[in-house]
PDB file of N, CA and C in Angstrom:
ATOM      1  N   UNK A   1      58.161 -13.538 -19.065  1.00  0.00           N
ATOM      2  CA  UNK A   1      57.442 -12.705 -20.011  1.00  0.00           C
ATOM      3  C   UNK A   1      55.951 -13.012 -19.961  1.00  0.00           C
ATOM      4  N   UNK A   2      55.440 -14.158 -19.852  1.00  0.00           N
ATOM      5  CA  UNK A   2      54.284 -14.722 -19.981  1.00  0.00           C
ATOM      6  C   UNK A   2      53.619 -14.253 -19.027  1.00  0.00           C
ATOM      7  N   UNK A   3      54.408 -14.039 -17.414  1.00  0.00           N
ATOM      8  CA  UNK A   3      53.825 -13.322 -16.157  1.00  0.00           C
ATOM      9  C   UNK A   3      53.598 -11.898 -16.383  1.00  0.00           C
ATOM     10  N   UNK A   4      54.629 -11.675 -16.781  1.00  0.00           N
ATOM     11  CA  UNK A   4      54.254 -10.032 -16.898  1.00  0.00           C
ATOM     12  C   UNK A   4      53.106  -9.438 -18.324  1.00  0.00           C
ATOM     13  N   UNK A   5      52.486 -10.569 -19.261  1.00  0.00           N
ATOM     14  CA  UNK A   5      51.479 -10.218 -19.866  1.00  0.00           C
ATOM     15  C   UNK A   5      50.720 -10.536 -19.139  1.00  0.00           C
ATOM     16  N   UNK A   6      50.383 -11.824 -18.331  1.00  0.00           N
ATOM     17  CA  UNK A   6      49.579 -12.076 -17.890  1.00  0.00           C
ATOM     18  C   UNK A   6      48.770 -11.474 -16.049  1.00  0.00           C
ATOM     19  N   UNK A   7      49.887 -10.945 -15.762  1.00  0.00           N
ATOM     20  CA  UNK A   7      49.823  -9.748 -14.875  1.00  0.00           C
ATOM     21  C   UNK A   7      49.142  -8.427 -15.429  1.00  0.00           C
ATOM     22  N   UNK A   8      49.734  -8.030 -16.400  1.00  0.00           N
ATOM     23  CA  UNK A   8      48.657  -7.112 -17.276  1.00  0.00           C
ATOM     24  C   UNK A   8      47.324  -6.896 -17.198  1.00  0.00           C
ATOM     25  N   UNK A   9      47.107  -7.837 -18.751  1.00  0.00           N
ATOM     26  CA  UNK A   9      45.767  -8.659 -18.130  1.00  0.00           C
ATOM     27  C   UNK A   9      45.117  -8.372 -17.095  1.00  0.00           C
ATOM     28  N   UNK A  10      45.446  -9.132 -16.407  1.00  0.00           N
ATOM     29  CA  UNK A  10      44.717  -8.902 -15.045  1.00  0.00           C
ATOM     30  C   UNK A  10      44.009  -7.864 -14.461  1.00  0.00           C
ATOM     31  N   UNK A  11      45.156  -6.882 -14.629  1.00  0.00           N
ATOM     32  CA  UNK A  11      45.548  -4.992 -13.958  1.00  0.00           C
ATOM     33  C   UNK A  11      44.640  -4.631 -15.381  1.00  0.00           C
ATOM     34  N   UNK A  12      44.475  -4.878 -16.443  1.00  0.00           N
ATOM     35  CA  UNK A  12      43.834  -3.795 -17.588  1.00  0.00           C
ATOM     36  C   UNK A  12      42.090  -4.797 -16.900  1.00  0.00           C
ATOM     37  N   UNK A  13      41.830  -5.955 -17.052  1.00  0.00           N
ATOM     38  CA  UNK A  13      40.488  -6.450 -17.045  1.00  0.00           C
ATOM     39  C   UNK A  13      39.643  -5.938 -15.588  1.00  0.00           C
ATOM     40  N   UNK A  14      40.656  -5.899 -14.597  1.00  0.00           N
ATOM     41  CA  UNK A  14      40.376  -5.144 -13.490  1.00  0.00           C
ATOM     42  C   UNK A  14      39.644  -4.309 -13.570  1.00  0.00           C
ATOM     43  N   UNK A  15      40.003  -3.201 -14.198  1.00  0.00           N
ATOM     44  CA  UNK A  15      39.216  -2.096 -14.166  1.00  0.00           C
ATOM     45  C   UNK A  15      37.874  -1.761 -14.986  1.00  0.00           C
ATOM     46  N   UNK A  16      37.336  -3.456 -15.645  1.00  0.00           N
ATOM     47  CA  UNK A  16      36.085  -3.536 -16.586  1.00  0.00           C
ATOM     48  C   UNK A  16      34.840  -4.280 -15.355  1.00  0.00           C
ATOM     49  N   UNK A  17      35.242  -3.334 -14.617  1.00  0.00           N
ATOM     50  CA  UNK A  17      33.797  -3.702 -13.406  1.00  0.00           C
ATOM     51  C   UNK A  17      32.834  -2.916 -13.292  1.00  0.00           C
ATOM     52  N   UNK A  18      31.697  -3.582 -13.062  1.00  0.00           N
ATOM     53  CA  UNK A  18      30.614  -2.562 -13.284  1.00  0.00           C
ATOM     54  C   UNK A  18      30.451  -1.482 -11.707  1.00  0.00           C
ATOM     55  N   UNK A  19      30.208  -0.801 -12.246  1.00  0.00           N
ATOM     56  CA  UNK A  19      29.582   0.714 -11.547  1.00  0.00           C
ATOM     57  C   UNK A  19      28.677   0.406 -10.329  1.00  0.00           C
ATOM     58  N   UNK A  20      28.820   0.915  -9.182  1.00  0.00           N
ATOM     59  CA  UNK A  20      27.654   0.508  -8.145  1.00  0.00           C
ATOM     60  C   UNK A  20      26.299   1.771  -8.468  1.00  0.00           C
ATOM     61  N   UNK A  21      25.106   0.979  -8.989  1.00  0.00           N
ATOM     62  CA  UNK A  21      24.149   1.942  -9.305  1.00  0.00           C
ATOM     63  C   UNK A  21      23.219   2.955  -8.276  1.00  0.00           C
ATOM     64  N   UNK A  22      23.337   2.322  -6.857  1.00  0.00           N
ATOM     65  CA  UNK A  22      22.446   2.969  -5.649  1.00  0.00           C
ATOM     66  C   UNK A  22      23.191   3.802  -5.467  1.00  0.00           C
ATOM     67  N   UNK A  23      22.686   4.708  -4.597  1.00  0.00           N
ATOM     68  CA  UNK A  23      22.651   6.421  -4.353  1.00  0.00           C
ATOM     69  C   UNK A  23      24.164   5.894  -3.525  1.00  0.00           C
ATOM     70  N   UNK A  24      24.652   7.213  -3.310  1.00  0.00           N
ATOM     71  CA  UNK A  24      25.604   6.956  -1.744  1.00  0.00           C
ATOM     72  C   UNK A  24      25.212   7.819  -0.551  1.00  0.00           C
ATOM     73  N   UNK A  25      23.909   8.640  -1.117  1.00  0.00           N
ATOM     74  CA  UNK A  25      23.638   9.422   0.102  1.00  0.00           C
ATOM     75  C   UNK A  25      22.246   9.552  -0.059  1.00  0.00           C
ATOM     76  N   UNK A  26      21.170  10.002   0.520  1.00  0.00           N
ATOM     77  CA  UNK A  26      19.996  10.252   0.293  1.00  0.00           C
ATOM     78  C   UNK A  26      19.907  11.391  -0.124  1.00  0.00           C
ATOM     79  N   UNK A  27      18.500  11.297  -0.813  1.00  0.00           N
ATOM     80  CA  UNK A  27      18.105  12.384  -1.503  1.00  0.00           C
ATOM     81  C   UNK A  27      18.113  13.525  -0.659  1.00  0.00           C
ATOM     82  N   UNK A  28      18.393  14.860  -1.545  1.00  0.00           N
ATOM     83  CA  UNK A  28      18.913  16.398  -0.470  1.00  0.00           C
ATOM     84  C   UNK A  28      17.717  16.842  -1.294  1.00  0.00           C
ATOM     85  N   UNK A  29      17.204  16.429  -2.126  1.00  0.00           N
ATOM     86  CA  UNK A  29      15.999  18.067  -2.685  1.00  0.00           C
ATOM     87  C   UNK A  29      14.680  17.885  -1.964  1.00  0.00           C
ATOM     88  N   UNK A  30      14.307  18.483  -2.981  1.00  0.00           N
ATOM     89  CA  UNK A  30      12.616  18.965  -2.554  1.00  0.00           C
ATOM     90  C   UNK A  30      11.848  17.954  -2.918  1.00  0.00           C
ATOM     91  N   UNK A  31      10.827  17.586  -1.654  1.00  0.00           N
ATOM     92  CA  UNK A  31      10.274  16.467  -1.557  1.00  0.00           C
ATOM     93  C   UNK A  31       9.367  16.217  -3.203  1.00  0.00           C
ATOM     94  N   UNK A  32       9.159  15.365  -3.026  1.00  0.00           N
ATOM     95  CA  UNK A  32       8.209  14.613  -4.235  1.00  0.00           C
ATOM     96  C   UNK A  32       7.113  14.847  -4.337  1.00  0.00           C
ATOM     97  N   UNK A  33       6.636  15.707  -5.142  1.00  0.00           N
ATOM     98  CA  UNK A  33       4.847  15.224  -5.057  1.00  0.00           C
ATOM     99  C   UNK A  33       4.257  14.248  -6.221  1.00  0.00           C
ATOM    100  N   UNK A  34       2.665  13.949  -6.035  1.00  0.00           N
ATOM    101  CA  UNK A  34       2.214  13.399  -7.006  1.00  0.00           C
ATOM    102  C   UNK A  34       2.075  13.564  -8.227  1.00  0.00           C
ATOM    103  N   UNK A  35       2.477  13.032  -9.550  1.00  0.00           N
ATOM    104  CA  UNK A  35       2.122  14.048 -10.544  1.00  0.00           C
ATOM    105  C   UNK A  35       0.265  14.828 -11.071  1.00  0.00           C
ATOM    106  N   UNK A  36      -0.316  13.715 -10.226  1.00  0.00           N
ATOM    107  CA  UNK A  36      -1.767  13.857 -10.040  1.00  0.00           C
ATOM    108  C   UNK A  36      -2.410  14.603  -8.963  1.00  0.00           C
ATOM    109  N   UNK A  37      -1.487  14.914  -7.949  1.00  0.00           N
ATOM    110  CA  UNK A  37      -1.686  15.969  -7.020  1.00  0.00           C
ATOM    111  C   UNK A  37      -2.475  17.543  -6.957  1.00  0.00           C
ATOM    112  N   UNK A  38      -1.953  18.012  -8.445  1.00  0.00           N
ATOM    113  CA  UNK A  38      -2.372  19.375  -8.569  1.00  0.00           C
ATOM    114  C   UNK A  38      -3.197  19.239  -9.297  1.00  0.00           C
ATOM    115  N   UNK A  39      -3.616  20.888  -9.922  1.00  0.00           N
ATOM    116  CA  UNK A  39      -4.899  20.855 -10.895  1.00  0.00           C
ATOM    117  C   UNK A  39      -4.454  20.377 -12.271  1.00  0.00           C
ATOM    118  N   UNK A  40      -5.123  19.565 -13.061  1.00  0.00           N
ATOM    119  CA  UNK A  40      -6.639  19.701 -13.094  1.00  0.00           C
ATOM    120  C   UNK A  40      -7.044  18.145 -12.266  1.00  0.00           C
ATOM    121  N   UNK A  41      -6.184  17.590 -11.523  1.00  0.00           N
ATOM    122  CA  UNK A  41      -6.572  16.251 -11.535  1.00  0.00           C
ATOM    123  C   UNK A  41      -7.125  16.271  -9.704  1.00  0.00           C
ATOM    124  N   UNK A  42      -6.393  17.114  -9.072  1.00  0.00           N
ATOM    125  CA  UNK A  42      -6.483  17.323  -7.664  1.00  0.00           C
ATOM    126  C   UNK A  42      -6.763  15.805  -6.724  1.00  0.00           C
ATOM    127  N   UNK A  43      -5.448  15.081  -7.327  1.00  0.00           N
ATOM    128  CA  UNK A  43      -5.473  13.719  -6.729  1.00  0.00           C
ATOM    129  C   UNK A  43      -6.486  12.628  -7.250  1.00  0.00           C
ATOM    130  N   UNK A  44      -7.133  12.914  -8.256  1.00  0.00           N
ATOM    131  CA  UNK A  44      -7.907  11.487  -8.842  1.00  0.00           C
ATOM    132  C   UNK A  44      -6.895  10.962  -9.946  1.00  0.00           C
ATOM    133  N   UNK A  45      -6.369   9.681  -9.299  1.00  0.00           N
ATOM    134  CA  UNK A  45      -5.362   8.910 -10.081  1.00  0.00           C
ATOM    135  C   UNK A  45      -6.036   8.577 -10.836  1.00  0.00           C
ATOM    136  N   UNK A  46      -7.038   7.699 -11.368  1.00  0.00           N
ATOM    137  CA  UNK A  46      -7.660   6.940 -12.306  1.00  0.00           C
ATOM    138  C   UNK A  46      -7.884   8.088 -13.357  1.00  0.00           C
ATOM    139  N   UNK A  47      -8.081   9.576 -13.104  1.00  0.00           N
ATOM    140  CA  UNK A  47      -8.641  10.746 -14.034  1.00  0.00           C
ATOM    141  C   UNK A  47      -6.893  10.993 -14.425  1.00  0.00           C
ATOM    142  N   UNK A  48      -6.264  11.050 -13.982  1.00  0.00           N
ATOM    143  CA  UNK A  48      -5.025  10.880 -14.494  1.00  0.00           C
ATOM    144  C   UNK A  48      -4.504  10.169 -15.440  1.00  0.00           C
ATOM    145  N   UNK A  49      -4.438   8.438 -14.566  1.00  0.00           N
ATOM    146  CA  UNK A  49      -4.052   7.462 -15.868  1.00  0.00           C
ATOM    147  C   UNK A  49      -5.015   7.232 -17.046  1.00  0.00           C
ATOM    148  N   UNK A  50      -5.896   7.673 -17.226  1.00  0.00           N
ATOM    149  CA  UNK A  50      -7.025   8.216 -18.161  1.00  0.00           C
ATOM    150  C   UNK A  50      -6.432   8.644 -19.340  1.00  0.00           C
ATOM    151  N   UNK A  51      -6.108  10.278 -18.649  1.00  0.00           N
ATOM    152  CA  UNK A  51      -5.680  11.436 -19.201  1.00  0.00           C
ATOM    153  C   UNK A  51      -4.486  10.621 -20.139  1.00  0.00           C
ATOM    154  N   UNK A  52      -3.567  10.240 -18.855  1.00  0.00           N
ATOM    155  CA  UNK A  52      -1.981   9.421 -20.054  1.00  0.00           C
ATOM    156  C   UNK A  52      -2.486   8.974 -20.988  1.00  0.00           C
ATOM    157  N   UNK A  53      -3.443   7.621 -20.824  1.00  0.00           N
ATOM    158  CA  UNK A  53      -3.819   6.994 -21.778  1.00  0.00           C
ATOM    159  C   UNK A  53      -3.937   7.435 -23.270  1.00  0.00           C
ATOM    160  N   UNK A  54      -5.199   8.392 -23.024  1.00  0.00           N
ATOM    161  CA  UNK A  54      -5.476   8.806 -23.847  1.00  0.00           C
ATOM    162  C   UNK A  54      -4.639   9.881 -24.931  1.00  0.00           C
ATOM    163  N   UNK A  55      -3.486  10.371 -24.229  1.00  0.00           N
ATOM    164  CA  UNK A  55      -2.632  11.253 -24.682  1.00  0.00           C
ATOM    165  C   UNK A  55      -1.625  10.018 -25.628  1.00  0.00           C
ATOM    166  N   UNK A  56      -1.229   8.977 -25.022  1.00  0.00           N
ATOM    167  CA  UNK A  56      -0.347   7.840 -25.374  1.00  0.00           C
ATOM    168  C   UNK A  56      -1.375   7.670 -26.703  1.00  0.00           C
ATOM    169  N   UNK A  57      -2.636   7.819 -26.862  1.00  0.00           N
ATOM    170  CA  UNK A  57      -3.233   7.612 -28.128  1.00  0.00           C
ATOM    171  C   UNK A  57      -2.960   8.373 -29.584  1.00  0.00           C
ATOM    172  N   UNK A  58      -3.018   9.341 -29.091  1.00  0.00           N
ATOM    173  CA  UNK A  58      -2.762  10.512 -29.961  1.00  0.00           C
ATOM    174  C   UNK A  58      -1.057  10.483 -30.692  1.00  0.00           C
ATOM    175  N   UNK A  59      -0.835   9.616 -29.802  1.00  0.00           N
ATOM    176  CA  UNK A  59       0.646   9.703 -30.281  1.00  0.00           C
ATOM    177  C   UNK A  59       0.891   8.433 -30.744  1.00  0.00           C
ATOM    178  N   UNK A  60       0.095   7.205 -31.081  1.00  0.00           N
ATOM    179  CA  UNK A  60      -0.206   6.130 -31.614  1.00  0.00           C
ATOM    180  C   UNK A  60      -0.329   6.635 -33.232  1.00  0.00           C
ATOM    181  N   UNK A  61       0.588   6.008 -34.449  1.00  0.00           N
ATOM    182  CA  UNK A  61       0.344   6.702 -36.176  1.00  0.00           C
ATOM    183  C   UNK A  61      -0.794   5.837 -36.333  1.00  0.00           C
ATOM    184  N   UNK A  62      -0.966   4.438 -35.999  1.00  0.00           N
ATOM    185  CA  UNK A  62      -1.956   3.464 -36.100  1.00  0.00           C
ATOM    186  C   UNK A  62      -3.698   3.970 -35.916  1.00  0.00           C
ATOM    187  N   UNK A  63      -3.235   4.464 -34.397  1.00  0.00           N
ATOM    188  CA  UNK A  63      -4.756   4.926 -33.927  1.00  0.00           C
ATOM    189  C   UNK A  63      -5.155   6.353 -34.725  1.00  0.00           C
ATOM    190  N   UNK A  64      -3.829   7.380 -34.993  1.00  0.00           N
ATOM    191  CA  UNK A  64      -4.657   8.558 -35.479  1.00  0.00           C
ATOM    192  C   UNK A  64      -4.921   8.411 -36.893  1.00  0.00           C
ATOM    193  N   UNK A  65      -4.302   7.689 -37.250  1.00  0.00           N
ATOM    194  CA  UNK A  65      -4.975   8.177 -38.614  1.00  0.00           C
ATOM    195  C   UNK A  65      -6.282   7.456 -39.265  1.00  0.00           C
ATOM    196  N   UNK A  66      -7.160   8.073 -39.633  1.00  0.00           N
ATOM    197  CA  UNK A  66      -8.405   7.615 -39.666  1.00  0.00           C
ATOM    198  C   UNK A  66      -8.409   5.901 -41.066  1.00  0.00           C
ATOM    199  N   UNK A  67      -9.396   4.884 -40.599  1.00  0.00           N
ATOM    200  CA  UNK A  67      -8.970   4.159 -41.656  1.00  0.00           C
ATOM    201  C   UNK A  67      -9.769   4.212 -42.945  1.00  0.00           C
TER     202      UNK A  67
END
């Protein structure tokens, strides 16, 4: 009896394995571009991470509201 719980066991914990997270095939779509690529930034990264920045501000309750 003790085998056959403990056979169980085994067969139920078995199946608490984690997931393999990498692809199994390569990517099929449409290539990648930059998100800084197009207008208005036409490839100036720094005018970009700028732009985030400053947007990440606005959405700060700390920073907008006046003190």
């Amino acid at each position: 009896m003790k085998t056959f719980i403990g056979a169980a066991a085994f067969v139920l914990l078995g199946a608490c394995h984690e997931i393999p997270q990498d692809a199994p095939k390569s990517f099929a779509g449409k290539s990648e571009t930059r998100p800084y690529a197009a207008a208005p930034f036409d490839g100036d990264k720094a005018a970009y991470e700028e732009a985030m920045a400053r947007r990440a501000d606005y959405q700060d309750d700390y920073l907008r509201v006046p003190k």
